[in-house]
C-alpha atoms as a PDB file:
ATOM      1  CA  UNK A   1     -67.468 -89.113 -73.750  1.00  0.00           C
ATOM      2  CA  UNK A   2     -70.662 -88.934 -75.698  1.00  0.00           C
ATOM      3  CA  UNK A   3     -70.546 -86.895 -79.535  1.00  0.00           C
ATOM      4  CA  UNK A   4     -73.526 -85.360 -80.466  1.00  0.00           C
ATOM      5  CA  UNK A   5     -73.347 -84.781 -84.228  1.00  0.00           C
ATOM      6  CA  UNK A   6     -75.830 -82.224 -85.676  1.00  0.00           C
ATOM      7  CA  UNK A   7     -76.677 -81.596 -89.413  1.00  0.00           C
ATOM      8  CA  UNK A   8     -78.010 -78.110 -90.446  1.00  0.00           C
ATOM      9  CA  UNK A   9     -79.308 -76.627 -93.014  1.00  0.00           C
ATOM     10  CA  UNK A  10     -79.725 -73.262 -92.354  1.00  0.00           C
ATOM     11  CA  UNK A  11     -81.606 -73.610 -89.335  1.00  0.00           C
ATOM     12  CA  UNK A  12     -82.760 -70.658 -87.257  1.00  0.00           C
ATOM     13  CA  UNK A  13     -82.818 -72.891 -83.764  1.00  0.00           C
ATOM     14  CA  UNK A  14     -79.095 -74.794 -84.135  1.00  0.00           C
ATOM     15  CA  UNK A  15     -77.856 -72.594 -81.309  1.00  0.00           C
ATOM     16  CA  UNK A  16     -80.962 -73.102 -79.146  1.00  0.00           C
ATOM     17  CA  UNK A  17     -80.542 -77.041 -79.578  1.00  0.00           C
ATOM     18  CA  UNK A  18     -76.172 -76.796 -78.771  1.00  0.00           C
ATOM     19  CA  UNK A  19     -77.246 -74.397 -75.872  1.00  0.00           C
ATOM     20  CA  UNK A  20     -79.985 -77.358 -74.669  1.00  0.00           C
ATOM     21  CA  UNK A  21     -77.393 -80.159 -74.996  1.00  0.00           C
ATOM     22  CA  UNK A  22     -74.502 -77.943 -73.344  1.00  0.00           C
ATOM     23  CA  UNK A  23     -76.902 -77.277 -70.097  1.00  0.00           C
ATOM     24  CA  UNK A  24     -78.884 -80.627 -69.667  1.00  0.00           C
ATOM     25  CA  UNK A  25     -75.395 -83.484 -69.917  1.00  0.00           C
ATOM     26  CA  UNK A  26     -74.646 -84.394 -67.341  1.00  0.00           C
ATOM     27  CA  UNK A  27     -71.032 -86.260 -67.964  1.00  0.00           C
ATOM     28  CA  UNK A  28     -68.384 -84.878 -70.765  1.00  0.00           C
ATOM     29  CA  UNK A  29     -69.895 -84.212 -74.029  1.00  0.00           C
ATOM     30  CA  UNK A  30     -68.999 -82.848 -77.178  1.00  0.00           C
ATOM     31  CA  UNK A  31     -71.330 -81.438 -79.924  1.00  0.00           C
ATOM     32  CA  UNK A  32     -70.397 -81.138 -83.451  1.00  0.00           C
ATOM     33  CA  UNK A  33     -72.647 -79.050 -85.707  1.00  0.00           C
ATOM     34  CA  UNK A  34     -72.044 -79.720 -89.221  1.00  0.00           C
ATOM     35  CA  UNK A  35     -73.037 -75.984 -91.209  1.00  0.00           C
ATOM     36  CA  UNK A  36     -74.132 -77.840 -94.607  1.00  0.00           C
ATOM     37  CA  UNK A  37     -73.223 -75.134 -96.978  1.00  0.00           C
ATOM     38  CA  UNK A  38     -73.872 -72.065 -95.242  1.00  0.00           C
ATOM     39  CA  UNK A  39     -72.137 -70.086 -92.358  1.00  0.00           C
ATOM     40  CA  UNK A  40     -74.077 -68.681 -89.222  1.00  0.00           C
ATOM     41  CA  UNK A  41     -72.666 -67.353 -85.492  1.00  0.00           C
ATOM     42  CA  UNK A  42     -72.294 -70.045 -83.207  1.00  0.00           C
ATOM     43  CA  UNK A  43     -71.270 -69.482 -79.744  1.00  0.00           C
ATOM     44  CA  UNK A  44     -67.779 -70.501 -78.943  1.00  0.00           C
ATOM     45  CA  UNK A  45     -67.254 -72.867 -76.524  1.00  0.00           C
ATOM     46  CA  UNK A  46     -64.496 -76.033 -76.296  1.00  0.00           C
ATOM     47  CA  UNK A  47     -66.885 -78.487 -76.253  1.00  0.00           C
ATOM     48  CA  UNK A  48     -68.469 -76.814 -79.489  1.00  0.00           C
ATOM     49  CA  UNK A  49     -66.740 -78.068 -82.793  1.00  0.00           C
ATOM     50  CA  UNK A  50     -68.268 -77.059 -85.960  1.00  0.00           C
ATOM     51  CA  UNK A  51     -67.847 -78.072 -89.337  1.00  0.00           C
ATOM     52  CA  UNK A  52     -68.335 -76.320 -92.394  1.00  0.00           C
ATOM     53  CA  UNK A  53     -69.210 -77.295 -95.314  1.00  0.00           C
ATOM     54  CA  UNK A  54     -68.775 -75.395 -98.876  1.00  0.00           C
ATOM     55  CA  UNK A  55     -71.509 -76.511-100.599  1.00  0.00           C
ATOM     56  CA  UNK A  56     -74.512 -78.263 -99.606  1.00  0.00           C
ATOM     57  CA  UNK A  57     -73.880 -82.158 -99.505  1.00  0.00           C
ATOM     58  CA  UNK A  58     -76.687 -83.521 -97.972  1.00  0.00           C
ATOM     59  CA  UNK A  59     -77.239 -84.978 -94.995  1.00  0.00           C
ATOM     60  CA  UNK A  60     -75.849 -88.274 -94.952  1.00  0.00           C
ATOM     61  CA  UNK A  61     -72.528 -86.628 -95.865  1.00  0.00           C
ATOM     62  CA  UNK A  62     -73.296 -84.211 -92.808  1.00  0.00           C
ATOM     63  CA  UNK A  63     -73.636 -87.580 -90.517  1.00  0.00           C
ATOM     64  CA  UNK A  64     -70.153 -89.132 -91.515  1.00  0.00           C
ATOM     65  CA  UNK A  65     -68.335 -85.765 -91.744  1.00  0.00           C
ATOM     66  CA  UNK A  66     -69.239 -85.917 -87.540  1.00  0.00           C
ATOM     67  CA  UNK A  67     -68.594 -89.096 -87.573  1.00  0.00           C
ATOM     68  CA  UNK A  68     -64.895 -89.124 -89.065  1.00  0.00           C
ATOM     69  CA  UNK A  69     -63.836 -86.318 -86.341  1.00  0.00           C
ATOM     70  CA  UNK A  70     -65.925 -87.677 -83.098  1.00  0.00           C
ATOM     71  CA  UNK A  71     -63.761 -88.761 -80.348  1.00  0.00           C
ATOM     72  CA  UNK A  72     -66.546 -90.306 -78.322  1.00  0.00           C
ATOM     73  CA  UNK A  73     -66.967 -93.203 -76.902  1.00  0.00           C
ATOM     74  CA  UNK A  74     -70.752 -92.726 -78.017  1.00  0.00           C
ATOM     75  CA  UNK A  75     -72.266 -91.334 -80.169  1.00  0.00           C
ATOM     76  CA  UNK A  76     -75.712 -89.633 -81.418  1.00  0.00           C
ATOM     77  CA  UNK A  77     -77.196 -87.835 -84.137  1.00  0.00           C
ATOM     78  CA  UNK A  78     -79.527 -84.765 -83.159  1.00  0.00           C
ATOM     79  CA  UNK A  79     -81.878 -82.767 -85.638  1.00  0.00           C
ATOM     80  CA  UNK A  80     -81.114 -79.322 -85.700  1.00  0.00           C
ATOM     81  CA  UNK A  81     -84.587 -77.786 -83.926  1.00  0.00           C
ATOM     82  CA  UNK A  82     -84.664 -79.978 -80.801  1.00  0.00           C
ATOM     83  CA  UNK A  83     -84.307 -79.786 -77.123  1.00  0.00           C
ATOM     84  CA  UNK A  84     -83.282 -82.397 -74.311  1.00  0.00           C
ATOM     85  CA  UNK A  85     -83.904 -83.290 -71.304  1.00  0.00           C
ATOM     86  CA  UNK A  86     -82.185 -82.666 -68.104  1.00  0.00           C
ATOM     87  CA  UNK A  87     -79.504 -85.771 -67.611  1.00  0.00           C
ATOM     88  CA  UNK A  88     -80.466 -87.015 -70.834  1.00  0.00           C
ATOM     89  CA  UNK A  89     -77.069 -88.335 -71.381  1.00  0.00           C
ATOM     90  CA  UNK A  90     -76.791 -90.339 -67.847  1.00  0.00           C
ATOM     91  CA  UNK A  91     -79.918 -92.040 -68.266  1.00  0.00           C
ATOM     92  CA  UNK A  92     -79.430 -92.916 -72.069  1.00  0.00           C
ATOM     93  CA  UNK A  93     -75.827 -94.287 -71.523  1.00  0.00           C
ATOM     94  CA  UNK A  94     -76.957 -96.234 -68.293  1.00  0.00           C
ATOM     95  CA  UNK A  95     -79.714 -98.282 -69.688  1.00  0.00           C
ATOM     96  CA  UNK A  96     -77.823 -99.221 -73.108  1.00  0.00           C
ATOM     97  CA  UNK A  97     -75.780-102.456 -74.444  1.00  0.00           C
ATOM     98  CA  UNK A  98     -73.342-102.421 -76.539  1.00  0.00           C
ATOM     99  CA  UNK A  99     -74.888-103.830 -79.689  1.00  0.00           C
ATOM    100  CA  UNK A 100     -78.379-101.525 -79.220  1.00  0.00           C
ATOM    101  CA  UNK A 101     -79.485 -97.930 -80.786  1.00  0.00           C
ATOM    102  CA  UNK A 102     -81.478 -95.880 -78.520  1.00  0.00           C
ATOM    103  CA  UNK A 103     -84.218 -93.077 -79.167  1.00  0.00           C
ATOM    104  CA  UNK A 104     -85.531 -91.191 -76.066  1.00  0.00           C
ATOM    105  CA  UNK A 105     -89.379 -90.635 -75.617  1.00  0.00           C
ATOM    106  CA  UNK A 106     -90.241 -87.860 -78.522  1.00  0.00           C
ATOM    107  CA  UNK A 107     -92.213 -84.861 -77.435  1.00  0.00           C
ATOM    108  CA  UNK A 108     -93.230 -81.830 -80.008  1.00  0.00           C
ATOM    109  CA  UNK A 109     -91.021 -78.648 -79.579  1.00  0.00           C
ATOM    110  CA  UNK A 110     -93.456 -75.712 -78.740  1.00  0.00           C
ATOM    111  CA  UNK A 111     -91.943 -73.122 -81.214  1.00  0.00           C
ATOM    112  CA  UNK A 112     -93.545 -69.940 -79.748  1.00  0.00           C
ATOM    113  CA  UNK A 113     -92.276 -70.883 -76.139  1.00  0.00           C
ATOM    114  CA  UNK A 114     -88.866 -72.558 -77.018  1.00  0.00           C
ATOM    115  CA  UNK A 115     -90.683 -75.690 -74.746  1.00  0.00           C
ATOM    116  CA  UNK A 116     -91.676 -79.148 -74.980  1.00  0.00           C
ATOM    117  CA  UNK A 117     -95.303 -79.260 -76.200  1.00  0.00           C
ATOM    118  CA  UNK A 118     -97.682 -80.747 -73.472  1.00  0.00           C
ATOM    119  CA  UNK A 119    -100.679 -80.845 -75.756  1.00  0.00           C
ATOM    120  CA  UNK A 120     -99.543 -82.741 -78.291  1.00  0.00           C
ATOM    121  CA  UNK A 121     -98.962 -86.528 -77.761  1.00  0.00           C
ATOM    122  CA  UNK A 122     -96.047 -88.071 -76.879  1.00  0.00           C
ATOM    123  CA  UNK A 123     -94.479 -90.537 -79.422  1.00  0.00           C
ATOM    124  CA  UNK A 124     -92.267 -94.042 -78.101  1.00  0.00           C
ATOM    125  CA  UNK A 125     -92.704 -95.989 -81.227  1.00  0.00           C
ATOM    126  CA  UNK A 126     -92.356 -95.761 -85.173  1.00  0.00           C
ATOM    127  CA  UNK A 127     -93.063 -98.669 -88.143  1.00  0.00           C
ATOM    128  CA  UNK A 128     -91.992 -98.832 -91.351  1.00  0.00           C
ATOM    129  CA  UNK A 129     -95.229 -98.443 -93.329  1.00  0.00           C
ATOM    130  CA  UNK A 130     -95.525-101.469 -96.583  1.00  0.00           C
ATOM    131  CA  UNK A 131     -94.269 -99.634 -99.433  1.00  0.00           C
ATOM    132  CA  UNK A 132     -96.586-100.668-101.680  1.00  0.00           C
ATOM    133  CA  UNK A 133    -100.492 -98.773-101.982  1.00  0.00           C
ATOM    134  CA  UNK A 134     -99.316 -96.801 -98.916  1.00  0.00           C
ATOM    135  CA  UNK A 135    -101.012 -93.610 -98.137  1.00  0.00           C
ATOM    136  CA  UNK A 136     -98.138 -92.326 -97.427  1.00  0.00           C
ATOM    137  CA  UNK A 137     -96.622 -92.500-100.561  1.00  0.00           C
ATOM    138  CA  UNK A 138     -94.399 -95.172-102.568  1.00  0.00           C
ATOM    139  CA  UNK A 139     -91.093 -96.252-100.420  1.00  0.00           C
ATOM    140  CA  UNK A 140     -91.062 -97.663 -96.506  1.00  0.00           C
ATOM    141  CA  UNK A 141     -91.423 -94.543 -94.259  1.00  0.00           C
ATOM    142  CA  UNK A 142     -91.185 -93.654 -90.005  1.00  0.00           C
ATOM    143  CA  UNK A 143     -94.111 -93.547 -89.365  1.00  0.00           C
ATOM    144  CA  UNK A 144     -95.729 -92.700 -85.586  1.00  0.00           C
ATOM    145  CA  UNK A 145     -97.459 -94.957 -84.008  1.00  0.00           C
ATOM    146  CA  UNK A 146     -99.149 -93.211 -80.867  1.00  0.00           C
ATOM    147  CA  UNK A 147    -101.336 -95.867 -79.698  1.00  0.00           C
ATOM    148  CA  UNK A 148     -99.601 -98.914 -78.675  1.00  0.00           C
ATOM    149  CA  UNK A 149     -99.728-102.457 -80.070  1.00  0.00           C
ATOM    150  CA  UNK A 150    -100.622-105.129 -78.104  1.00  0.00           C
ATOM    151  CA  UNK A 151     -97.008-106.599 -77.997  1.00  0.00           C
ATOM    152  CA  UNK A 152     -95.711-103.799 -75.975  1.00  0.00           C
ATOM    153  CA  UNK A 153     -96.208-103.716 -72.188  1.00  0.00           C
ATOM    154  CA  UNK A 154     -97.405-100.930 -70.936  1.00  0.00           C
ATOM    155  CA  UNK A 155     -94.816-100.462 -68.030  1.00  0.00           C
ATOM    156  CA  UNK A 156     -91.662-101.446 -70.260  1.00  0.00           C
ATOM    157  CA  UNK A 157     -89.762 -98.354 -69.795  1.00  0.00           C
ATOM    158  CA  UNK A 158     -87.289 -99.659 -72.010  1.00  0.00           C
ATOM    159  CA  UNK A 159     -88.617-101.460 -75.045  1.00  0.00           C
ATOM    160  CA  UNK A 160     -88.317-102.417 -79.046  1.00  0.00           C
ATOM    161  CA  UNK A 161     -89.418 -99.966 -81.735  1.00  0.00           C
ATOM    162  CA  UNK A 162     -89.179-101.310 -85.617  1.00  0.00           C
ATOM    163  CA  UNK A 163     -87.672 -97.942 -86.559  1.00  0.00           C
ATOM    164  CA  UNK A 164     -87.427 -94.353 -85.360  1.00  0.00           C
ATOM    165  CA  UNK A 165     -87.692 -91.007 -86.647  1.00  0.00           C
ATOM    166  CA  UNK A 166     -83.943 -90.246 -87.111  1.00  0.00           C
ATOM    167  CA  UNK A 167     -84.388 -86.808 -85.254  1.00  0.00           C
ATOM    168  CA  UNK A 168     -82.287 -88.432 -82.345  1.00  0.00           C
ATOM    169  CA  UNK A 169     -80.729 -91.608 -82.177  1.00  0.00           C
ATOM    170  CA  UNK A 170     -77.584 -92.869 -79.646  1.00  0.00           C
ATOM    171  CA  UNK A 171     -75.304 -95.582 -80.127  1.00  0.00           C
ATOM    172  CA  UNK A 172     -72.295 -97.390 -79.344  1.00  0.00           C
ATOM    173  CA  UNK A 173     -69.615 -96.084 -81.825  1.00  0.00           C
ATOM    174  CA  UNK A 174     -67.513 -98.848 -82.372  1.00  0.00           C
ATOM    175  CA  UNK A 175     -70.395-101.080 -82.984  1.00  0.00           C
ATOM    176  CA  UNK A 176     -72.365 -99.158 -85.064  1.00  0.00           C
ATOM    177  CA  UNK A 177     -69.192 -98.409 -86.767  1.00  0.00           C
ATOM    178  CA  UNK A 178     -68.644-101.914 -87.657  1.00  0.00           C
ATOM    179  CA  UNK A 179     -71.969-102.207 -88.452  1.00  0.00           C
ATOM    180  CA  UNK A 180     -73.266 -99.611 -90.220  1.00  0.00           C
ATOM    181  CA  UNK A 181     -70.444 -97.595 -91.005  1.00  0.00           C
ATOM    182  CA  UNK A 182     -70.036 -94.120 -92.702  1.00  0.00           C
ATOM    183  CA  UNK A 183     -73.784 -93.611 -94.234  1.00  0.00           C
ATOM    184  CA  UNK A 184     -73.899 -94.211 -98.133  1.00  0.00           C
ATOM    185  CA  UNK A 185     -74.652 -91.080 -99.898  1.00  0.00           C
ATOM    186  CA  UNK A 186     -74.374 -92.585-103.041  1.00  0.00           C
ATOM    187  CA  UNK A 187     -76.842 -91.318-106.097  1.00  0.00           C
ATOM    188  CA  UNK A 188     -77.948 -94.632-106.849  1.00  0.00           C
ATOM    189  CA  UNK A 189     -78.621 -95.691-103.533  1.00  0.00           C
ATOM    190  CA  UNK A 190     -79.964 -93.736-101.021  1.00  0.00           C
ATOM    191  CA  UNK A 191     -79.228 -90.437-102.173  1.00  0.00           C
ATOM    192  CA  UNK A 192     -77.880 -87.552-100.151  1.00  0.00           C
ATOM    193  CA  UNK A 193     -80.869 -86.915 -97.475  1.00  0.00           C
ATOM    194  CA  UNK A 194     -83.288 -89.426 -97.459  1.00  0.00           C
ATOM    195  CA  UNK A 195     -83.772 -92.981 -95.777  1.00  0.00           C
ATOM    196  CA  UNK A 196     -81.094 -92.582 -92.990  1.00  0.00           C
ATOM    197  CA  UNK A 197     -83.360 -94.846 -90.006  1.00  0.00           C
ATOM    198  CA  UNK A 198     -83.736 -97.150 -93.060  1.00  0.00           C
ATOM    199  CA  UNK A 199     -80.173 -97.747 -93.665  1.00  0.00           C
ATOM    200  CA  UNK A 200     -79.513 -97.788 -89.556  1.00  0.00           C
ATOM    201  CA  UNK A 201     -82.720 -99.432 -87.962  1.00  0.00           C
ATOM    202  CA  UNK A 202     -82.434-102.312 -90.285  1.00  0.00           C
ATOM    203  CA  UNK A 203     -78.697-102.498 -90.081  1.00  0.00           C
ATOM    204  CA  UNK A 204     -79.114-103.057 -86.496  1.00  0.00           C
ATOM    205  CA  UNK A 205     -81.824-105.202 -86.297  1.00  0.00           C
ATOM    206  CA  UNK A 206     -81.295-107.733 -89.318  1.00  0.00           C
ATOM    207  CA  UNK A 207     -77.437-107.402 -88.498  1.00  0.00           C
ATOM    208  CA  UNK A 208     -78.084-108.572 -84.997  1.00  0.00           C
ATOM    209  CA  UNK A 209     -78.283-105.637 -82.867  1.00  0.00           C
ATOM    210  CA  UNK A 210     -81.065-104.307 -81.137  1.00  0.00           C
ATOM    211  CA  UNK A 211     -82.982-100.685 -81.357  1.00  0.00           C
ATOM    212  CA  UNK A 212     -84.512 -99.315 -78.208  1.00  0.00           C
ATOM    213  CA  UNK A 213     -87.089 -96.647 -76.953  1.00  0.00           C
ATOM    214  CA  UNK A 214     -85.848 -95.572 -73.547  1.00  0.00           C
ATOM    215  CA  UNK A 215     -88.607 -93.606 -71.953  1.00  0.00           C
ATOM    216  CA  UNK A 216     -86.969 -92.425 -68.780  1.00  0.00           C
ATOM    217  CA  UNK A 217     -85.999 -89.380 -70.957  1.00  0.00           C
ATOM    218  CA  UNK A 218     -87.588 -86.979 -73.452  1.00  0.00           C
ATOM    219  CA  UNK A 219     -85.921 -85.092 -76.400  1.00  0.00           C
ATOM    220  CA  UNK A 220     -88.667 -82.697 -77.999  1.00  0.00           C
ATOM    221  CA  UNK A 221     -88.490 -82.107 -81.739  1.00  0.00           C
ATOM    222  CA  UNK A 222     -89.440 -78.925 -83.910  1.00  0.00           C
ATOM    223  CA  UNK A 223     -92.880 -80.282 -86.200  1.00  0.00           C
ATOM    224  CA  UNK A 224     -92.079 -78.402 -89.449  1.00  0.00           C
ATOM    225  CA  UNK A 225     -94.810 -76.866 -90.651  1.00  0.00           C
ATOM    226  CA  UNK A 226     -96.431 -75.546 -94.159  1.00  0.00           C
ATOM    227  CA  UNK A 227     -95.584 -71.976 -93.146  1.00  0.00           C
ATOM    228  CA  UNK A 228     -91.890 -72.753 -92.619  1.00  0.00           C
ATOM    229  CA  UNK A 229     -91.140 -73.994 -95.709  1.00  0.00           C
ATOM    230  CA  UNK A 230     -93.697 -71.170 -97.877  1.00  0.00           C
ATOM    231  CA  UNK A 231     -91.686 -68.287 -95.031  1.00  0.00           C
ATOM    232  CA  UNK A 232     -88.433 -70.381 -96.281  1.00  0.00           C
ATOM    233  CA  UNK A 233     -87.170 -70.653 -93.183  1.00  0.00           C
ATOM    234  CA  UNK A 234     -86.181 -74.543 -94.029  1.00  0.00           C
ATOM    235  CA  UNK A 235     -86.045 -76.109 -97.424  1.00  0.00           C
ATOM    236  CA  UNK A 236     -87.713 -79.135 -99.225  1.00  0.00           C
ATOM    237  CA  UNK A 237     -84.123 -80.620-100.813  1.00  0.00           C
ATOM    238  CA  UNK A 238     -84.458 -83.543 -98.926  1.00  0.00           C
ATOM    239  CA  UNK A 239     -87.744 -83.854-100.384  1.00  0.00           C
ATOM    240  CA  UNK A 240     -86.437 -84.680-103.848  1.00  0.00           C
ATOM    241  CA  UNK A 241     -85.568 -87.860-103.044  1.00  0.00           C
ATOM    242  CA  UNK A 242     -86.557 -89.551-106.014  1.00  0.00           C
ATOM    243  CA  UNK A 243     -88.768 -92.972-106.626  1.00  0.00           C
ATOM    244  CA  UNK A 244     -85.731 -94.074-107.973  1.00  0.00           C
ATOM    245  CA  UNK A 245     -84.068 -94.087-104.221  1.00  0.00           C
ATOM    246  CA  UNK A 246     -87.325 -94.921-102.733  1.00  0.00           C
ATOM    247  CA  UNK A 247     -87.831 -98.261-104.796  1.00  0.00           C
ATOM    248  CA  UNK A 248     -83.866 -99.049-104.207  1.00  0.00           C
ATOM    249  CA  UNK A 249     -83.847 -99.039-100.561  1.00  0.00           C
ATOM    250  CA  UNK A 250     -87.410-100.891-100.799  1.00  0.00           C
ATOM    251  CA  UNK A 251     -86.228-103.840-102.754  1.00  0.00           C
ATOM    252  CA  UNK A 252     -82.588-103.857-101.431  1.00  0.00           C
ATOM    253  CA  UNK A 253     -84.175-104.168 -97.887  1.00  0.00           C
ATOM    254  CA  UNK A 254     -87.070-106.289 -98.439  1.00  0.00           C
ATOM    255  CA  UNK A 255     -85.036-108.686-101.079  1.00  0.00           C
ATOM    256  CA  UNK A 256     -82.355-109.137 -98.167  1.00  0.00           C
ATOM    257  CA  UNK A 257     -79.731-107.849-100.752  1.00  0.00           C
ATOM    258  CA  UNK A 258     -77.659-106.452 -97.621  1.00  0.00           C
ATOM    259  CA  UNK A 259     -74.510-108.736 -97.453  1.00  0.00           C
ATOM    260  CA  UNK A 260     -73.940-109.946 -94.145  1.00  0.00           C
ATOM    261  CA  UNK A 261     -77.339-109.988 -92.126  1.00  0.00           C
ATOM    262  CA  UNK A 262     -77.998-112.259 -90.062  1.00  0.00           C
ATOM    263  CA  UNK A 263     -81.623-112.280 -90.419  1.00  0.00           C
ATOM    264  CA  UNK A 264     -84.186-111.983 -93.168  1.00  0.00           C
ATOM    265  CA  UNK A 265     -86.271-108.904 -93.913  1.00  0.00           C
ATOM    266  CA  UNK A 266     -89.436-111.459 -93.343  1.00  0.00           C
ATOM    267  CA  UNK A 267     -87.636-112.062 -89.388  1.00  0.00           C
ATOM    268  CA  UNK A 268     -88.758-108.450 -88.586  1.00  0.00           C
ATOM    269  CA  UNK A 269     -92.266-108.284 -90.068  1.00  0.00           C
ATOM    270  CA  UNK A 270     -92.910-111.242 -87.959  1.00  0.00           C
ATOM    271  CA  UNK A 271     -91.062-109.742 -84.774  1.00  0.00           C
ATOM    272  CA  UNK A 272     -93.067-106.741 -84.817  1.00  0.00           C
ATOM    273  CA  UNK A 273     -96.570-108.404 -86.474  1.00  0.00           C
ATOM    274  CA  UNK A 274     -99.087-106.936 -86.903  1.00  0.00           C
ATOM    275  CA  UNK A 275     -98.216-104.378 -87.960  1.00  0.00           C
ATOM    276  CA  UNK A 276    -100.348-101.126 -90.043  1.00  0.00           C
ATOM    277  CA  UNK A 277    -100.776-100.974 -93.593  1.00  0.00           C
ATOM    278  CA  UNK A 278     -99.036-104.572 -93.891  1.00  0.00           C
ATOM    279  CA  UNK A 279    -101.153-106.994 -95.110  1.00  0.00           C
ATOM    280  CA  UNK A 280    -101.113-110.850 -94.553  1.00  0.00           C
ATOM    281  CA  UNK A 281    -100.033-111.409 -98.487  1.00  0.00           C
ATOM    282  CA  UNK A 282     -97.799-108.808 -98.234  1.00  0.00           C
ATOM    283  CA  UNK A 283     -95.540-111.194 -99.943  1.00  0.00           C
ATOM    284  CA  UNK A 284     -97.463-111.726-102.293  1.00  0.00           C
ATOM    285  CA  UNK A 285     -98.216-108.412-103.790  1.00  0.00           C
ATOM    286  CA  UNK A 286     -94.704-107.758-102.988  1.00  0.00           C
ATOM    287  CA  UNK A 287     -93.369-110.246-105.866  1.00  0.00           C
ATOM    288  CA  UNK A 288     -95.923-109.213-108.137  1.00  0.00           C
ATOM    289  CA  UNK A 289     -95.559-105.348-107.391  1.00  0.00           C
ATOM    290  CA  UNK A 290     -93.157-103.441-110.718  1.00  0.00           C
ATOM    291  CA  UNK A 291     -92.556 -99.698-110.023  1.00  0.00           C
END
């Protein structure tokens, strides 16, 4: 059985993305919405099993509340404002081994049609940007990468990404269990929303596990927008993550202060070299870099 395990925040599409995951699996499934401090109608349906929350905790607490209760033999993690593809399940849990996390081919979600966007382009692969002089701001970061590096081949259907965008990810449960574990939520660390494909991707990868795109399916996810957030129809909380976190899971990470990897952070800059906005001294300025 495969556990999907959705976070929410108050999201006006959660029963649009249950409904898409209830009518595209194709083998048993069960999906576990986690309501983070609010209450809204959800269908009922057995395979539907909701969790509510009180107050709102964040969603790395979200994560491991679906986590404790999921009775799958898989599982995944599923924004809140996606769809899926037909079969999506089959073709995911066919082409996986035990010790790899998978990501599906990401399409936009077309918001005024409810479909996957055709004009906008598809996305297989993500970095993790060098956190230092980034334009993206202090602190490693997802970040898309639409054209394709020369160390991918072009017909891999199944191939390595460095990272993902934590909107969907699938994985083994009793190895990512013993190898990542409930998500630390912790206010010194990671805080309660931020830095969750951190904490996984490299968990997996320096650990000695693999993370895969598999593009022989397609999940399509919701691109927030300015509007939503002035309309407040979702919230910046997660936002707040402070440079406190940021510089944390930067120099825990790139410091190899994670007990019990079996590889350095330096192993996966080479792996996936070159790689955008890290430079060849990255080292260097690294050492000499004080937030």
């Amino acid at each position: 059985m495969l556990s999907m395990i959705i976070p929410s925040d108050k999201d006006y599409l959660l029963q649009k993305t249950i409904d898409s995951l209830l009518e595209n699996a194709e083998g048993e499934i069960e999906v576990i919405p986690i309501l983070d401090g609010h209450e809204q109608p959800i269908k009922k349906d057995s395979r539907v099993k909701p969790i509510y929350f009180n107050v709102n905790k964040g969603t790395r607490a979200a994560i491991n509340a679906g986590l404790a209760v999921s009775k799958g033999d898989y599982i995944a993690k599923i924004d809140s404002h996606c769809i899926v593809a037909e079969s999506f399940d089959k073709i995911l849990l066919e082409n996986i081994e035990k010790n790899w996390l998978v990501v599906p081919r990401r399409y936009s979600l077309h918001e005024k049609t409810g479909t996957r966007h055709e004009e906008r382009p598809i996305c297989d692969y993500h970095f993790l940007n060098f956190p230092v002089d980034s334009d993206y701001g202090y602190g490693m970061f997802a970040q898309p990468e639409f054209s394709r590096s020369h160390h991918f081949r072009k017909e891999s259907l199944i191939d390595d990404t460095m990272t993902f965008q934590a909107s969907f990810w699938l994985a083994n449960k009793d190895y990512f269990m013993k190898h990542v574990g409930f998500l630390d939520n912790s206010p010194e660390a990671y805080g309660p929303f931020g830095g969750e494909y951190i904490e996984t991707v490299l968990k997996y990868w320096l650990g000695g596990g693999e993370v895969k795109v598999n593009k022989m399916t397609w999940y399509a996810h919701l691109c927030k927008r300015s509007y939503h957030y002035k309309q407040g129809i979702y919230t910046k909380r997660y936002k707040k993550n402070t440079n406190k976190n940021r510089d944390w899971s930067s120099k825990h990470w790139i410091n190899n202060k994670e007990p019990n990897m079996i590889h350095s952070f330096s192993w996966l800059i080479k792996k996936f070299w070159p790689i955008k906005s890290w430079p060849k001294n990255w080292q260097e300025i690294w050492n000499n870099y004080k937030l």
